[in-house]
Protein backbone atom coordinates (compact mmCIF):
# COMPACT_ATOMS: atom_id res chain seq x y z
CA UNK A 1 96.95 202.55 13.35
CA UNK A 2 97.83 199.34 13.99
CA UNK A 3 101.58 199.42 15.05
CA UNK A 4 103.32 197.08 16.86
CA UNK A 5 100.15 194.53 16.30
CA UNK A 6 101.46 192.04 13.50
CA UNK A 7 103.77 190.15 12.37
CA UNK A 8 103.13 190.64 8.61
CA UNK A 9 99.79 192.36 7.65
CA UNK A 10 98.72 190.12 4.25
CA UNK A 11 95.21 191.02 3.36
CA UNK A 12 93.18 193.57 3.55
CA UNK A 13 89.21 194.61 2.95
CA UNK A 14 86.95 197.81 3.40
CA UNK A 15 83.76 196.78 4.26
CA UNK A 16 80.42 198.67 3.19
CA UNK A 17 80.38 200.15 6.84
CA UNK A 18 83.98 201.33 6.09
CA UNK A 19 85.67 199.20 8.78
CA UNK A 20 89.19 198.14 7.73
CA UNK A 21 89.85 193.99 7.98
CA UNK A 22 93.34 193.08 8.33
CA UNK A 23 95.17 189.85 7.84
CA UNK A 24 98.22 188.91 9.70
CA UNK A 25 99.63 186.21 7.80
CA UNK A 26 102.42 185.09 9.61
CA UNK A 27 103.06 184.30 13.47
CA UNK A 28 106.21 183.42 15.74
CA UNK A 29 108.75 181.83 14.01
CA UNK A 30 111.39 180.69 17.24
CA UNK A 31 114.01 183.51 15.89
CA UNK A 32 112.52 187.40 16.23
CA UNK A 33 111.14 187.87 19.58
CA UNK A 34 109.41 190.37 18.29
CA UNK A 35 106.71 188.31 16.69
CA UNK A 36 106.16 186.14 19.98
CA UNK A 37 102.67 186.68 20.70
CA UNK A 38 101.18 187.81 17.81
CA UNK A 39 100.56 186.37 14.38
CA UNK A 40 97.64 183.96 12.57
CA UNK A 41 94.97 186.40 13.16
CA UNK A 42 92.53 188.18 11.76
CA UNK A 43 91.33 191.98 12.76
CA UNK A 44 88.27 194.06 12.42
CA UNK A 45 89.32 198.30 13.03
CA UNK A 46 86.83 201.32 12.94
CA UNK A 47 87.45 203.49 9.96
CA UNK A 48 89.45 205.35 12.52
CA UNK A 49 91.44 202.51 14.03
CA UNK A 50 89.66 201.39 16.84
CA UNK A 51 90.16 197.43 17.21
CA UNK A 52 86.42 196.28 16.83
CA UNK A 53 86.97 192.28 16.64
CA UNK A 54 89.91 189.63 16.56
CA UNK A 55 89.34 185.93 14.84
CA UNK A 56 92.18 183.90 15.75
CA UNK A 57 94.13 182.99 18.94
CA UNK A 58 97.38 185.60 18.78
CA UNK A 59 100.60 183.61 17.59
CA UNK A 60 98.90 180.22 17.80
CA UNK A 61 98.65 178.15 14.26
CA UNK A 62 95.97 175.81 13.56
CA UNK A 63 93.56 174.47 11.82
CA UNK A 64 90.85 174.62 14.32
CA UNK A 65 87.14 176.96 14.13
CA UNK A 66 88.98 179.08 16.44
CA UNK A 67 92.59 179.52 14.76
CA UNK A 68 94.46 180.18 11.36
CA UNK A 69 97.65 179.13 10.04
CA UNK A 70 98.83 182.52 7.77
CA UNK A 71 95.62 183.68 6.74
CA UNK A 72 96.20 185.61 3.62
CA UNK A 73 92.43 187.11 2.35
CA UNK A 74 89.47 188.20 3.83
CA UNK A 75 86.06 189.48 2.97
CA UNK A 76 82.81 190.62 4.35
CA UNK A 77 79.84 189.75 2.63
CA UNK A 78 76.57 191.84 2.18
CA UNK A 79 74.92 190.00 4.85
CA UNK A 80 77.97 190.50 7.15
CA UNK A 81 79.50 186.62 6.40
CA UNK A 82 83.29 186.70 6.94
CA UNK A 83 84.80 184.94 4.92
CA UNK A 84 88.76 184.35 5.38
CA UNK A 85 91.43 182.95 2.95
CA UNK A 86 93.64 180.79 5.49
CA UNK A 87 96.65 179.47 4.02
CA UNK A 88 99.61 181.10 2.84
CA UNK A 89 102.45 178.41 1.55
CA UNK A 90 104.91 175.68 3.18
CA UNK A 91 103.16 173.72 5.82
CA UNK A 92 100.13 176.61 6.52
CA UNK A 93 96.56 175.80 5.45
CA UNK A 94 94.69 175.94 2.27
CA UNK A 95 91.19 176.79 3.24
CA UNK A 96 88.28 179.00 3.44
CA UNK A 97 86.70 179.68 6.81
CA UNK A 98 82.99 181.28 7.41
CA UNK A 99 81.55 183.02 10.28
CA UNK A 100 79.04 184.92 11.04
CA UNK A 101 78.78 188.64 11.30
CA UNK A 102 79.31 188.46 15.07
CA UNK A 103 82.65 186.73 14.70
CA UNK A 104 81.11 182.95 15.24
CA UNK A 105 82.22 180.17 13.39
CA UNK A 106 79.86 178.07 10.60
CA UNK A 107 81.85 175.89 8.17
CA UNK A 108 84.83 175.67 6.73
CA UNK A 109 86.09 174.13 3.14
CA UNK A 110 89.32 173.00 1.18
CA UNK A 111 92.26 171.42 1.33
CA UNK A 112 95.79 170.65 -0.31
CA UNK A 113 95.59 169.64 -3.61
CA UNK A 114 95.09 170.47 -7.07
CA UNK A 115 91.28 169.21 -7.47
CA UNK A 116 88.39 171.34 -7.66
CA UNK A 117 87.66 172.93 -4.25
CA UNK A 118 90.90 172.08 -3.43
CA UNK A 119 93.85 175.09 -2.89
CA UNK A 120 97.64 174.96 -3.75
CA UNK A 121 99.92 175.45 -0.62
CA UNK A 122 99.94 178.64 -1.67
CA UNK A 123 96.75 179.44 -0.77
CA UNK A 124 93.30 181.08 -1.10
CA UNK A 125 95.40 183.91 -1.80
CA UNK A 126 92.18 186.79 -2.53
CA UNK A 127 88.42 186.61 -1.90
CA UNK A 128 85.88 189.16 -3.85
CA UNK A 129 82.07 188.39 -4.11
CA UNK A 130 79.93 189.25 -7.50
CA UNK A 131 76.32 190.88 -7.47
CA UNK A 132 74.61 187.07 -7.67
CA UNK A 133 76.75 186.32 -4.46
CA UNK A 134 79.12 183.85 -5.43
CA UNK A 135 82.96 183.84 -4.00
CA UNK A 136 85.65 184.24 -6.03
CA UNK A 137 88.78 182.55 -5.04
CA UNK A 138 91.96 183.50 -6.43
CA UNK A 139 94.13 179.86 -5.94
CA UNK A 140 97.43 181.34 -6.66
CA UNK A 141 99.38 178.04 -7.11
CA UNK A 142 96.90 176.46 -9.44
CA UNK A 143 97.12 179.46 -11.70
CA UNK A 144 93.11 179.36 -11.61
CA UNK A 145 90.10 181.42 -10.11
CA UNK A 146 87.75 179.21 -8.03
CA UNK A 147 84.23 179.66 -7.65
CA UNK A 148 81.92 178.68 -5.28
CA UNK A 149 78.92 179.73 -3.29
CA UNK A 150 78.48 181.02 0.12
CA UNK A 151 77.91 177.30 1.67
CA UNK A 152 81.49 176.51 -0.40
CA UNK A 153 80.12 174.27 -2.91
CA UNK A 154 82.34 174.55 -6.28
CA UNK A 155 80.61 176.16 -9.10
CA UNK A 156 83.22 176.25 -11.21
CA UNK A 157 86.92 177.64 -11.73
CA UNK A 158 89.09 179.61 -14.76
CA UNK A 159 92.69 179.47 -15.48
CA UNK A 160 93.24 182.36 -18.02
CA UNK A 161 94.44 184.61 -15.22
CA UNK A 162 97.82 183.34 -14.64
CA UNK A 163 98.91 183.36 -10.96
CA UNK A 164 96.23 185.65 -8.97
CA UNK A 165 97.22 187.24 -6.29
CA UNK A 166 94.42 190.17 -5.99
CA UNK A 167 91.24 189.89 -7.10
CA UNK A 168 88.61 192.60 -7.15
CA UNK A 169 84.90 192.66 -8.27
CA UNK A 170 83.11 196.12 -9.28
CA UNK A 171 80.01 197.23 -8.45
CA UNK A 172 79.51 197.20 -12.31
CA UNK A 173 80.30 193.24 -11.74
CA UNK A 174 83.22 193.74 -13.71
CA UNK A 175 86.33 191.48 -12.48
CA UNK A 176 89.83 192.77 -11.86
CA UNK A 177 92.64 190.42 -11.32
């Protein structure tokens, strides 16, 4: 399922309910005509492929609560919280986005930079959430894993994983990069 819909499918999370989130981390570039229209999105499918939900205006970057510039992660919290990774090199973000369940927006955190908090251009490249609730961020470009909780404040971040681009968290709490 899903043909024809993206212009490059990036990330991608099962939820508990088995619904399959989808990234599509790039959008119209002047050049392939076949990527007008589409792109900078984010999609929600039934375990069968039905289209349940799309964050994201189709083809249109930004940095709005409505829009995405190459959104590269995503993950769905216990609670339902969506949380997306929205950046994904050159001149695209370097964020994290919330929203609720239902698809409406609540905050949004980072920036450029090298700081804590703050995301290389490469982006918030993975998401994955521990037992205790905290977000894992894997910031690709700063060769470090960033931690923070669900409101985004920075808890702390490690760099003895190299250049993450996956990052998964076991039910056993045991992390996988």
């Amino acid at each position: 399922f899903g043909a024809g819909m993206f212009v490059r499918p990036h990330g991608i999370h099962i939820d508990r309910d088995g619904n399959v989130w989808v990234t599509d981390g790039e959008g119209p570039d002047g050049k392939d005509p076949r990527k007008n229209g589409k792109g900078h999105q984010v999609f929600k499918f039934s375990p069968d492929g039905k289209l349940l939900m799309t964050l994201g205006k189709a083809g249109v970057a930004g940095d709005g609560p409505d829009t995405f510039n190459m959104p590269s992660a995503v993950y769905i919290a216990p609670n339902g919280d969506i949380f997306i990774g929205d950046g994904h090199g050159g001149n695209s973000n370097a964020r994290i986005v919330k929203f609720s369940k239902d698809g409406k927006f609540i905050k949004t955190w980072g920036k450029k930079g090298t700081a804590p908090g703050d995301f290389d251009a490469a982006g918030p490249h993975a998401l994955a959430m521990d037992s205790r609730g905290r977000l894992f961020v894997g910031d690709r470009g700063n060769n470090r894993i960033q931690i923070f909780d669900q409101d985004g404040k920075f808890l702390e971040e490690w760099r003895q994983f190299g250049r993450p681009s996956g990052v998964f968290i076991d039910k056993n709490d045991t992390l996988y990069v």
